[in-house]
Protein backbone atom coordinates (compact mmCIF):
# COMPACT_ATOMS: atom_id res chain seq x y z
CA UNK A 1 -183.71 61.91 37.20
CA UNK A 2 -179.73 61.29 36.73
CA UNK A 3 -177.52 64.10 36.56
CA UNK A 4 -177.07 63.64 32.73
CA UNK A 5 -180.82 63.41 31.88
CA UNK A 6 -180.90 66.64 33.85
CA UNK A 7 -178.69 68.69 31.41
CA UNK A 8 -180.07 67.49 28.64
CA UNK A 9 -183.78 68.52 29.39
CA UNK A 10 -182.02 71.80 30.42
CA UNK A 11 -180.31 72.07 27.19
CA UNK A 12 -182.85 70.68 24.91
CA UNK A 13 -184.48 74.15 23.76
CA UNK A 14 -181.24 75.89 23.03
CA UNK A 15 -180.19 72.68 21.11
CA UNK A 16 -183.54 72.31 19.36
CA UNK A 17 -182.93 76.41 18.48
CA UNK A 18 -179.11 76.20 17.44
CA UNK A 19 -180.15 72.57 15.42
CA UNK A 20 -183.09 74.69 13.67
CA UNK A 21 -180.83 77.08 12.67
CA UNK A 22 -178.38 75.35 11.01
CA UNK A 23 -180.56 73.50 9.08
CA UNK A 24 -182.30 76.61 7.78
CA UNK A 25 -179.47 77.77 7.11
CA UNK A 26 -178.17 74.99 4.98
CA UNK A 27 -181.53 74.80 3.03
CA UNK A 28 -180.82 78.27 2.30
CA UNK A 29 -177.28 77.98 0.82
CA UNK A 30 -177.82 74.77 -0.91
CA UNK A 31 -180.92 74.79 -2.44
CA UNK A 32 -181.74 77.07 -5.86
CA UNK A 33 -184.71 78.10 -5.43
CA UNK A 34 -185.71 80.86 -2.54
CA UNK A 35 -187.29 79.36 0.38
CA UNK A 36 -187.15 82.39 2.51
CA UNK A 37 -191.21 82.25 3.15
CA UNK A 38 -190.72 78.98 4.43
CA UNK A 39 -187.99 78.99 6.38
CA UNK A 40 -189.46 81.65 8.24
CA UNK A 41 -192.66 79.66 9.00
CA UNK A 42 -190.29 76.52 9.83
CA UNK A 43 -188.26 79.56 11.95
CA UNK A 44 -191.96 80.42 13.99
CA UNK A 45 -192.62 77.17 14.40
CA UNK A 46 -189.42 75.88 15.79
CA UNK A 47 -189.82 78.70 18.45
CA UNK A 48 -193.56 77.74 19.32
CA UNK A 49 -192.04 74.06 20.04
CA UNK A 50 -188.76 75.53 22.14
CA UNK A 51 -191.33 77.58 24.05
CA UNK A 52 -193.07 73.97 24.90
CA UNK A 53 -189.91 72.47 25.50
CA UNK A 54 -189.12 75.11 28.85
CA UNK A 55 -191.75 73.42 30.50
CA UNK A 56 -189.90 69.81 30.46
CA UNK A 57 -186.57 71.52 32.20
CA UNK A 58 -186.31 70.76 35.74
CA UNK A 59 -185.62 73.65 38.20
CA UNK A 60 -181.49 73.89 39.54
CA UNK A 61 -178.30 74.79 38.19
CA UNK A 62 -176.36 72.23 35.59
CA UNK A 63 -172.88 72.03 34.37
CA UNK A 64 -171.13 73.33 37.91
CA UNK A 65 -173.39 76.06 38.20
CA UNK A 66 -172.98 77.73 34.33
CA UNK A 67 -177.05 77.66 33.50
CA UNK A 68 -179.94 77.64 35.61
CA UNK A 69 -183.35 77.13 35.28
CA UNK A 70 -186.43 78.87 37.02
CA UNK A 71 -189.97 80.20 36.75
CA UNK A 72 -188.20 83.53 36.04
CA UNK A 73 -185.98 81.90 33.37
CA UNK A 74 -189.26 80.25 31.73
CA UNK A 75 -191.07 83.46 32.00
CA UNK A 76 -188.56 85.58 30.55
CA UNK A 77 -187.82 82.82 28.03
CA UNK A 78 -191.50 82.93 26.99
CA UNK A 79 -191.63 86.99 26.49
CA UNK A 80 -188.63 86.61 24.34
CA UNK A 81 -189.94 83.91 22.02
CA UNK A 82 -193.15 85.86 21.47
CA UNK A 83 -191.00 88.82 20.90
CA UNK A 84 -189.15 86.76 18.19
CA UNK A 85 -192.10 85.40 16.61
CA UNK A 86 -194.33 88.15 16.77
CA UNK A 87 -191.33 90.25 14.65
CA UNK A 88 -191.20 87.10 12.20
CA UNK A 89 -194.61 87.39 11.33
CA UNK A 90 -194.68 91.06 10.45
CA UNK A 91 -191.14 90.67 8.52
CA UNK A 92 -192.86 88.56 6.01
CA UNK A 93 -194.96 91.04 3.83
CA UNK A 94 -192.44 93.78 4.92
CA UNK A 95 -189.44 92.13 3.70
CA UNK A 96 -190.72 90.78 0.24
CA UNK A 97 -192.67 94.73 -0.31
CA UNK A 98 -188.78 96.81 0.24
CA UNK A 99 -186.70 93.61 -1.66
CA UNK A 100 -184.89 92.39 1.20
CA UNK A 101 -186.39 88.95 1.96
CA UNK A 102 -183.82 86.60 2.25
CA UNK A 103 -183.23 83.21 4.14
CA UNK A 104 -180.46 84.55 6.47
CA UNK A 105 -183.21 86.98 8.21
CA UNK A 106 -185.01 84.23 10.21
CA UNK A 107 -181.75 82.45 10.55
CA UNK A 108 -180.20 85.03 12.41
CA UNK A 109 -183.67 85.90 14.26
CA UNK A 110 -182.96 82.38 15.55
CA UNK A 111 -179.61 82.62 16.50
CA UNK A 112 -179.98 85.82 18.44
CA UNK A 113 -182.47 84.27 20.38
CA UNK A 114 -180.46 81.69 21.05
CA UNK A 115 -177.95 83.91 22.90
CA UNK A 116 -180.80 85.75 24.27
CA UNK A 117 -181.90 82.35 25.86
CA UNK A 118 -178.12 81.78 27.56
CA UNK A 119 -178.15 84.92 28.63
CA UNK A 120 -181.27 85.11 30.80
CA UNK A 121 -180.16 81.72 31.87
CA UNK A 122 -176.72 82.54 32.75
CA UNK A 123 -174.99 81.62 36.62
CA UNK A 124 -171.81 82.54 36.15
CA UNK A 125 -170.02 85.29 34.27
CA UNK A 126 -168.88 83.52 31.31
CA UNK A 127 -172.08 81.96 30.12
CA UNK A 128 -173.35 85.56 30.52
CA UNK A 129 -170.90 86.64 28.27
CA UNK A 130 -170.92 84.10 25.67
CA UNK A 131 -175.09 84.81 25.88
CA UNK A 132 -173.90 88.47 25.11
CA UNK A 133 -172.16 88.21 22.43
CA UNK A 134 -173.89 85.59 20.36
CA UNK A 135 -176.66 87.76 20.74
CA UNK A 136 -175.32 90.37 19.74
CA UNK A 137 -173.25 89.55 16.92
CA UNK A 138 -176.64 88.52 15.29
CA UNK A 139 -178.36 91.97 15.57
CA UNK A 140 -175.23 93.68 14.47
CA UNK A 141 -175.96 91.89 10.97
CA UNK A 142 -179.73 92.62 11.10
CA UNK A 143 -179.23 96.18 11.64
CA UNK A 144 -177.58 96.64 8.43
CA UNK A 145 -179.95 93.68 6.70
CA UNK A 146 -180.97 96.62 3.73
CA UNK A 147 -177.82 96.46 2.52
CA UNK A 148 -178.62 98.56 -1.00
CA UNK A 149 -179.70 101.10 1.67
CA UNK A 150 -177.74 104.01 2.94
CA UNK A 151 -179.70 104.47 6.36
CA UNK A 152 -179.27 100.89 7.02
CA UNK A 153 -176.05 100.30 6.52
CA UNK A 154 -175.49 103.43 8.63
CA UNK A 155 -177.06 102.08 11.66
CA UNK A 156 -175.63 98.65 11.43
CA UNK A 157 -172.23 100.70 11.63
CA UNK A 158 -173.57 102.85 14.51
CA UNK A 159 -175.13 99.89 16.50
CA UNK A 160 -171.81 97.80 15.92
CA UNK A 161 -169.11 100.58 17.28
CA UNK A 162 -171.22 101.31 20.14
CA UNK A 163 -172.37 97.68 20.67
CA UNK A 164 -168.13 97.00 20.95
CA UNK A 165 -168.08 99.31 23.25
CA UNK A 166 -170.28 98.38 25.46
CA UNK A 167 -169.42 94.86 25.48
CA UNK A 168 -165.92 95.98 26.06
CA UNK A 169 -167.25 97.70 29.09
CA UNK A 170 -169.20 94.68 30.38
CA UNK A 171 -165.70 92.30 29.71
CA UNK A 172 -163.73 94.45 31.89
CA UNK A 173 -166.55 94.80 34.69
CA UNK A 174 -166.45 91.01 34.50
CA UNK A 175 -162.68 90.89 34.89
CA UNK A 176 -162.65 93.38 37.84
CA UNK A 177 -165.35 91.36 39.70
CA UNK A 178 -163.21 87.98 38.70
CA UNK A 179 -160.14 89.65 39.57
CA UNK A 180 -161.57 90.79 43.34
CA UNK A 181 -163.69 88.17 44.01
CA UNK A 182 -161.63 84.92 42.65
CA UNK A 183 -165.09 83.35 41.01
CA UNK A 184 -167.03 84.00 37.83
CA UNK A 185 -170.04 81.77 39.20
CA UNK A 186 -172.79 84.01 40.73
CA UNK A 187 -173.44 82.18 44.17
CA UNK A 188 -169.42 82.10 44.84
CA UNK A 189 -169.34 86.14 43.89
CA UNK A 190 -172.58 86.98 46.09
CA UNK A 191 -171.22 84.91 49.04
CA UNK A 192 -168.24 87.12 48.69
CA UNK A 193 -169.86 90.11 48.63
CA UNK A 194 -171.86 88.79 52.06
CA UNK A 195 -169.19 87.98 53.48
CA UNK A 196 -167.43 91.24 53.04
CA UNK A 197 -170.86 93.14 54.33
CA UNK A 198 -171.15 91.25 57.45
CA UNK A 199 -167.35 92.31 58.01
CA UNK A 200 -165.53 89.21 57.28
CA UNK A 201 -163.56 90.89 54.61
CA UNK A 202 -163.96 93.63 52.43
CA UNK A 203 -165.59 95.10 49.61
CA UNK A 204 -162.26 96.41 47.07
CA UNK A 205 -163.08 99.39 44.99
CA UNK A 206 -162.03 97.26 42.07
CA UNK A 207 -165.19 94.72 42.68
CA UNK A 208 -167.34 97.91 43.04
CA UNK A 209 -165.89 99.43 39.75
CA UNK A 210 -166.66 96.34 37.96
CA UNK A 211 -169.77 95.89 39.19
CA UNK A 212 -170.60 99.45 37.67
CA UNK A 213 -168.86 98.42 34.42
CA UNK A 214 -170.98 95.51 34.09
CA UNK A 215 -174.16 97.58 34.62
CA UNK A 216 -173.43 100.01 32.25
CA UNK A 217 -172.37 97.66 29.58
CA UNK A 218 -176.02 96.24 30.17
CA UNK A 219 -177.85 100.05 30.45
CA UNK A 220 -176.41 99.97 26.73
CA UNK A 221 -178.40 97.00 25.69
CA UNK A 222 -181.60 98.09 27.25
CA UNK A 223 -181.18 101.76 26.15
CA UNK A 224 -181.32 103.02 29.14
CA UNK A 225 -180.05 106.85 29.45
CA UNK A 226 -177.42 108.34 29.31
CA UNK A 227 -176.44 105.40 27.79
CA UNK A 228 -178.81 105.06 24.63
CA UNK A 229 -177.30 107.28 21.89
CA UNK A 230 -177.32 104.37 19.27
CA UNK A 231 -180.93 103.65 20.15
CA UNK A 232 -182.93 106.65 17.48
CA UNK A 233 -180.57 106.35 14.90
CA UNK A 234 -181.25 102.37 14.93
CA UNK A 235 -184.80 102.56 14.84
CA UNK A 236 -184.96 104.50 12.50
CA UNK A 237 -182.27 103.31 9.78
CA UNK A 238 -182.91 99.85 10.42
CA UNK A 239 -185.78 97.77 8.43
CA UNK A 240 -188.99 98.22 10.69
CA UNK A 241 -189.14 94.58 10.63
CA UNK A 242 -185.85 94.66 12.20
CA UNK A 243 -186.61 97.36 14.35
CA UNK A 244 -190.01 95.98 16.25
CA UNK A 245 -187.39 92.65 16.88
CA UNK A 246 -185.33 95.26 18.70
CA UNK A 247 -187.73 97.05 20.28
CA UNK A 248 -188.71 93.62 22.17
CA UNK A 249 -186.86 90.37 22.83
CA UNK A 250 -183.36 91.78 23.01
CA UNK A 251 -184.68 94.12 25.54
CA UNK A 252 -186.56 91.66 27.66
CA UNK A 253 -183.92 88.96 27.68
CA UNK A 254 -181.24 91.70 29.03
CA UNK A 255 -183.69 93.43 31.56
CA UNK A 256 -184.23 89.86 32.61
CA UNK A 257 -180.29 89.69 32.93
CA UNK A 258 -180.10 92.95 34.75
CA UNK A 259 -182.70 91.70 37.20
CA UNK A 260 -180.80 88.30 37.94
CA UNK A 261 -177.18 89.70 38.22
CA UNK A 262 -178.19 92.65 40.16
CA UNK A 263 -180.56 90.93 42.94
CA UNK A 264 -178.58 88.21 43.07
CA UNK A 265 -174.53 87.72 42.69
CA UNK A 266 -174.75 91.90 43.48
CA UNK A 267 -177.74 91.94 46.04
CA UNK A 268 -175.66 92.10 49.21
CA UNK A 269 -173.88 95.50 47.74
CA UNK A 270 -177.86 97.17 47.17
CA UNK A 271 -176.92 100.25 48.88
CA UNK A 272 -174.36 100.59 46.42
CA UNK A 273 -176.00 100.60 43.17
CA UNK A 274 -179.22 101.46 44.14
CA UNK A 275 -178.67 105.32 43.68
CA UNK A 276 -177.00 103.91 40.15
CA UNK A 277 -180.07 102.75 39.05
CA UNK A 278 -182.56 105.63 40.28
CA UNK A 279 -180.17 107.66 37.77
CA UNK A 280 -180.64 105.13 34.89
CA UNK A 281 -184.36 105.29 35.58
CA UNK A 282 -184.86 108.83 35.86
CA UNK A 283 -182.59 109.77 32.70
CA UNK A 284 -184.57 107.49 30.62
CA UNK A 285 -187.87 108.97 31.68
CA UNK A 286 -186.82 112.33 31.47
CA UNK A 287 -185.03 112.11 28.09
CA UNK A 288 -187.58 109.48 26.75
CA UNK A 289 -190.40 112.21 27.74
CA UNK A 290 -188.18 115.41 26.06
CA UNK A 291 -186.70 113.81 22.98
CA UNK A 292 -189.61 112.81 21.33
CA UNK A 293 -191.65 115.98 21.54
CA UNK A 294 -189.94 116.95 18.14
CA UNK A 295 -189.54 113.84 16.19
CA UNK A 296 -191.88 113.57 13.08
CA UNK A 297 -190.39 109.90 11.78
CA UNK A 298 -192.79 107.66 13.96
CA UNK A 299 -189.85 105.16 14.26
CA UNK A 300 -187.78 107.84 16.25
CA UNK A 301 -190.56 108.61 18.10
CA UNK A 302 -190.54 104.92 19.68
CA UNK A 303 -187.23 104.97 19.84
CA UNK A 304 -187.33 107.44 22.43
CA UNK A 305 -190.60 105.68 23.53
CA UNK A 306 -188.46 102.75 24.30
CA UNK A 307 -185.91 104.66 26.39
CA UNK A 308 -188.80 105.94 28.68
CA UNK A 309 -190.14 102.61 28.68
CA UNK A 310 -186.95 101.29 30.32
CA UNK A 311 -186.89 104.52 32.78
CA UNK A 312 -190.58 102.85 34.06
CA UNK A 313 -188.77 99.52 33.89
CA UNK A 314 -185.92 100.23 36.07
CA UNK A 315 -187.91 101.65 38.50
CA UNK A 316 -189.22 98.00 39.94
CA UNK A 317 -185.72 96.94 40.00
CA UNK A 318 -184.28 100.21 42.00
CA UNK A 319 -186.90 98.88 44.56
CA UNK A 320 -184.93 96.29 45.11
CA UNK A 321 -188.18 94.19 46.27
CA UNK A 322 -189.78 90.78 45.30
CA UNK A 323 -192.95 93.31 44.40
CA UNK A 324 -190.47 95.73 42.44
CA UNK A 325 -189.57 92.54 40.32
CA UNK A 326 -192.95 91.63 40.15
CA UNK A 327 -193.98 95.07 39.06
CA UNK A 328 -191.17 94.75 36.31
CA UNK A 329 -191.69 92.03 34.88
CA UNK A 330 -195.78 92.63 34.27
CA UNK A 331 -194.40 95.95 32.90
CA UNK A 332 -192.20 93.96 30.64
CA UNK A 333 -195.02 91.68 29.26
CA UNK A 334 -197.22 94.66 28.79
CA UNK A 335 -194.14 96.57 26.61
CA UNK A 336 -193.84 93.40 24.68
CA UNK A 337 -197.48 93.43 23.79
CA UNK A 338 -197.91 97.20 22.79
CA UNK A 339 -194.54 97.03 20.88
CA UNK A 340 -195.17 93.90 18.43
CA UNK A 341 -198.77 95.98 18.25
CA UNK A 342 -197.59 99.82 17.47
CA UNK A 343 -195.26 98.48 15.21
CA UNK A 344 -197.08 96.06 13.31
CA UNK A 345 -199.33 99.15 12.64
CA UNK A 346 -195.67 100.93 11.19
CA UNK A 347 -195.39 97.97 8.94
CA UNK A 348 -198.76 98.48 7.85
CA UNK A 349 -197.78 102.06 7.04
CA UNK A 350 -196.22 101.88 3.04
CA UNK A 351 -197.44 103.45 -0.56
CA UNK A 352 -196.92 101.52 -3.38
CA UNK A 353 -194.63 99.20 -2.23
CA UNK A 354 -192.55 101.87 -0.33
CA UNK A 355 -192.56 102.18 3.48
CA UNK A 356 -193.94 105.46 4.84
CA UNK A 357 -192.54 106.81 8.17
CA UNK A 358 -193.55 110.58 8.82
CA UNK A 359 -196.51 111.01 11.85
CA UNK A 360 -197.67 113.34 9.03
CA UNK A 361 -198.61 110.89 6.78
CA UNK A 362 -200.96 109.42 8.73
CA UNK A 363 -203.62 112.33 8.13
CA UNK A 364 -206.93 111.45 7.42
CA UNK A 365 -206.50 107.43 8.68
CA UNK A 366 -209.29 107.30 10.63
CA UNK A 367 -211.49 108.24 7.77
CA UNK A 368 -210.35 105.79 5.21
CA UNK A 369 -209.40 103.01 7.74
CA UNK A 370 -210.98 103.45 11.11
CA UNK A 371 -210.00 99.59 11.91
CA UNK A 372 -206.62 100.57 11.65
CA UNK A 373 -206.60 104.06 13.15
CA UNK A 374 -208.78 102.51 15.90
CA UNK A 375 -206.03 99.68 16.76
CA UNK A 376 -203.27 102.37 16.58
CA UNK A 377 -204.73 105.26 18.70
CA UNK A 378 -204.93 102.16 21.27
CA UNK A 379 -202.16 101.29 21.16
CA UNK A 380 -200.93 104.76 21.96
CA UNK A 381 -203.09 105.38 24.45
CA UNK A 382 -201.88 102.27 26.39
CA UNK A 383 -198.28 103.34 25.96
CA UNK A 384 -199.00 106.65 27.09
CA UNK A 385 -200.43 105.39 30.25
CA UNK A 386 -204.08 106.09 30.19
CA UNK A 387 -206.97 103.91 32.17
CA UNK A 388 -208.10 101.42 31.55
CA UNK A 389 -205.91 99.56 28.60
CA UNK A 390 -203.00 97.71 29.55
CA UNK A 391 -200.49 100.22 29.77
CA UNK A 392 -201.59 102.36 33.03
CA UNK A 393 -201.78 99.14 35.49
CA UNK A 394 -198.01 98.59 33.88
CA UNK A 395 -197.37 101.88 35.54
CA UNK A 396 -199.33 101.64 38.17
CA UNK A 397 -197.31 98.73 39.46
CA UNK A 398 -193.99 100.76 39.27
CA UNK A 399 -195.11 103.47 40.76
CA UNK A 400 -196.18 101.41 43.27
CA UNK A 401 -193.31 99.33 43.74
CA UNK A 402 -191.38 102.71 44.08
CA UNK A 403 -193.62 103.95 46.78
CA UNK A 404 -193.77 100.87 48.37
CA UNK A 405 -189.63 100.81 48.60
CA UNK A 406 -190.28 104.61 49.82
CA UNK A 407 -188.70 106.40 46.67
CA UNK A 408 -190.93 109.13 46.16
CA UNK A 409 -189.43 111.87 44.35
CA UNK A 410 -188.80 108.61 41.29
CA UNK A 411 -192.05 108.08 41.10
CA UNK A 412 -193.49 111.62 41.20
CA UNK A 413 -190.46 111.83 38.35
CA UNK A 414 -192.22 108.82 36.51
CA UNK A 415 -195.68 110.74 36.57
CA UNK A 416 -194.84 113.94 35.71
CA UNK A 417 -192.87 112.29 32.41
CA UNK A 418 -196.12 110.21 31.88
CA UNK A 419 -197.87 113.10 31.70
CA UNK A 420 -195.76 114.82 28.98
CA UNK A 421 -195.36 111.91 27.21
CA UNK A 422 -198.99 111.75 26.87
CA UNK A 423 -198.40 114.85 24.66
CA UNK A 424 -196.66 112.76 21.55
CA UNK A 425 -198.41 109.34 21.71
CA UNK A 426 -202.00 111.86 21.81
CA UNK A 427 -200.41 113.68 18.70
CA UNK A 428 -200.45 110.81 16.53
CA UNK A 429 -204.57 110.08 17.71
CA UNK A 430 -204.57 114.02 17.01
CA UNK A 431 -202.77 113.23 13.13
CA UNK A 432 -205.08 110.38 12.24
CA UNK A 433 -209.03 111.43 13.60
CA UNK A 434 -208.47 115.33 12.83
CA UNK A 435 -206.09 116.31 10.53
CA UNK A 436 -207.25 116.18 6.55
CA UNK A 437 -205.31 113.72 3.86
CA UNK A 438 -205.82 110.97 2.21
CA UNK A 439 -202.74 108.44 3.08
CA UNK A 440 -203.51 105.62 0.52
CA UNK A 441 -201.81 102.58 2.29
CA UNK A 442 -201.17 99.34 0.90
CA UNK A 443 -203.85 96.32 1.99
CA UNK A 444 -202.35 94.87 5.54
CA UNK A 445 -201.35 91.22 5.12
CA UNK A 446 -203.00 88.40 7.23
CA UNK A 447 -199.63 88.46 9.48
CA UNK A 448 -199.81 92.01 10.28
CA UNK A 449 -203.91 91.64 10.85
CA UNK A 450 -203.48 88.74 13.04
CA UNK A 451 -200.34 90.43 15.51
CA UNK A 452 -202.03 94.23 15.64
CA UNK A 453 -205.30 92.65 16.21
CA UNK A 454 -204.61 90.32 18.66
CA UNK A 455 -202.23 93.20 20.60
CA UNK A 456 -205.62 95.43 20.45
CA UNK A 457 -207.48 92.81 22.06
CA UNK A 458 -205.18 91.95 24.62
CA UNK A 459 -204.42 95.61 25.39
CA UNK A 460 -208.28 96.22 25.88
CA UNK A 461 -209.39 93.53 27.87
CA UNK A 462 -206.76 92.95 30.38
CA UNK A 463 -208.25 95.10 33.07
CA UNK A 464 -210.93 92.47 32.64
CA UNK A 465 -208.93 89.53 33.35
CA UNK A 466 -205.49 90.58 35.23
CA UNK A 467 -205.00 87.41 37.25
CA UNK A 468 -203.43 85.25 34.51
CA UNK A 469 -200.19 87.57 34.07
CA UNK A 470 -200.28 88.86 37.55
CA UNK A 471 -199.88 85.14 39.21
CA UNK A 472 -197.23 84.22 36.92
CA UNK A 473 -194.96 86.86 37.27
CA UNK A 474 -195.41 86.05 41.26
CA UNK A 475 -194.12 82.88 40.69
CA UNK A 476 -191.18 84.37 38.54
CA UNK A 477 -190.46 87.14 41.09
CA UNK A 478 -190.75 84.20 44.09
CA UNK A 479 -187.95 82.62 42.18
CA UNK A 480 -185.73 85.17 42.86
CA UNK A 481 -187.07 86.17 46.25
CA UNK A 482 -187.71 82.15 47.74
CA UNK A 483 -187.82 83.85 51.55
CA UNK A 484 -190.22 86.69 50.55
CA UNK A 485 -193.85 86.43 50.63
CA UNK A 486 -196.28 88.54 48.25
């Protein structure tokens, strides 16, 4: 294949996205009549055929080493397309029941992943940036998509400041590592950083700062403690359609960053930021674990759900081991699963038009819809970690990983937090089977039906069939560990 056919099979599913999305969004402006249902079926469809499309790109770098392509790329690349379209098809009734369905929402849905895709795709410092920030830019905007609506608007503000901080941070880690190490590509940068370990030269304490900037500015996007004070107040002020969008493919496509940058252009300088990130992942399990004991919104509850998520996350990459990727990245795929599930139940919960968000209101579910209760109290049983839905082998690879890469007090720190975690997910069960009301909910839509349903199934019956998921993330880890067997 020449060298030009090359980049554009590369390319093509990033062009076929960005090309999507500007004709959506032309339709939108310059047509009368609202086409937002459409557009968002046009917008699910365009990602089912870009998820087709990762399967024509060849394997190797293009354009001097800027993008790459692998079986971790393509997996990654897959999690975050079902992210996005699992979050389009429970924005549909959502949107059009609280008055904000317009065109622009699966417009910028498609844009964001879009920068999601550079970003997990990234080899070199710039792409990874320019990934960043059109990412970014995009949920800035969807946070505050209920614009009539105070809480919104509030955590679009929050989520922007913090967001410009934090890419701030991650520009100037760039520039220290550019500055130290004379190349923004990630082979050039980890040759340095070999070189300087095997005492050719030596590793500055500006390339070690940056390196440190660049992994907090990415703890931000992941949530990870103590890095995720934007991550409640999002949750909860943003539209839950918006919110299970966050709770999924921004987080995967970063985490698949964070796995990249760190085990590759950084792996020779392990010893270094491997204490770094047994802090980020015990933080986020502890704090994840404590700060939702007290929540009664159920969207603050996940949010803090999500930071303990991450806590489990990180500890496959502290590991620092083809199996601790491995381990990460069928965590990952399970998250994405129970996420687009648990919150396509929130979506399901609104009165009258009005969405409902208290744990309270849930009283007396499984009574007058033990479908729905049943598919819930799954779903947080899985997240809490309990045999034998999806969620505990998540863990249990992890914990493993940990063990295996001999860091024992993380994992006993993972399973203690499991443990009292268990306490909030089990309240919810507790709120639904046993306590007495009557919550009246609207009639789910066939979008929300078909994503919590097929999450429930899914979450049930993978310790029935595990081999699908468990030899494709091999294949994903492998690409990042070529030398390392399984």
């Amino acid at each position: 294949m020449s060298n030009s056919m090359t980049v554009f099979y590369t390319m093509l599913p990033i062009l076929v996205l960005a090309i999507a999305g500007m004709i959506m969004l032309m339709s939108g402006v310059f047509t009368a009549r609202d086409h937002s249902f459409a557009i968002t079926g046009s917008a699910i469809v365009v990602l089912v055929i870009t998820a087709r499309l990762l399967f024509i790109a060849p394997d190797g770098a293009i354009l001097h080493g800027l993008f790459v392509t692998s079986d971790f790329t393509r997996f990654a690349d897959i999690l975050v397309l079902l992210g996005a379209a699992g979050a389009l098809s429970l924005s549909v009734a959502f949107n059009q029941r609280t008055g904000i369905t317009r065109f622009e929402y699966p417009v910028l849905i498609i844009f964001a992943v879009v920068g999601m895709i550079v970003l997990v795709s990234a080899d070199n410092l710039l792409t990874l940036y320019l990934g960043f920030e059109i990412m970014s830019l995009a949920l800035y905007v969807l946070a505050a998509f209920a614009r009539t609506n105070l809480r919104s608007s509030e955590a679009g503000l929050k989520y922007f400041i913090l967001g410009a901080l934090s890419s701030g941070l991650l520009l100037y880690g760039i520039s220290l590592v550019y500055g130290y190490s004379g190349t923004t590509g990630f082979t050039g940068i980890a040759h340095g950083f070999a070189g300087a370990m095997t005492g050719h030269t030596t590793v500055s304490l500006g390339s070690t700062l940056g390196l440190v900037f660049v992994l907090v500015g990415l703890a931000f996007k992941i949530s990870a403690a103590p890095f995720h004070m934007w991550t409640p107040d999002v949750y909860e002020g943003a539209p839950t359609s918006v919110t299970a969008f966050f709770a999924t493919a921004p987080k995967i496509a970063v985490f698949a960053l964070l796995l990249r940058i760190m085990l590759g252009p950084f792996a020779p300088l392990f010893a270094q930021w491997q204490d770094l990130v047994e802090i980020l992942a015990a933080a986020s399990m502890i704090i994840g674990a404590l700060g939702a004991i007290g929540q009664s919104n159920i969207k603050r509850l996940m949010g803090y759900s999500s930071i303990g998520h991450m806590g489990y996350a990180l500890m496959g990459l502290a590991a620092g081991t083809s199996f601790g990727v491995r381990a990460t990245l069928i965590y990952l795929a399970i998250y994405l699963v129970m996420s687009l599930g648990t919150f396509g139940c929130i979506v399901a919960m609104s009165r009258n038009g009005r969405p409902v968000e208290r744990i309270a209101d849930l009283a007396g579910m499984a009574g007058e819809d033990g479908r729905y209760a049943l598919v819930l109290a799954i779903m947080m049983w899985s997240m809490a970690g309990i045999p034998p839905l999806s969620g505990f082998f998540g863990k249990f690879y992890v914990f493993a990983a940990a063990i295996d890469a001999h860091l024992d007090i993380l994992a006993i720190i993972g399973i203690i937090t499991s443990v009292i975690a268990a306490f909030y997910y089990l309240r919810v069960i507790k709120v639904m089977y046993f306590d007495a009301g009557s919550p009246g909910f609207d009639a789910r839509t066939a979008g929300v039906n078909l994503v919590i349903g097929i999450s429930a199934v899914v979450t049930t019956l993978f310790v029935f069939y595990p081999a699908p998921l468990s030899t494709i993330t091999s294949l994903a880890a492998r690409a990042l560990f070529p030398s390392q067997g399984f």
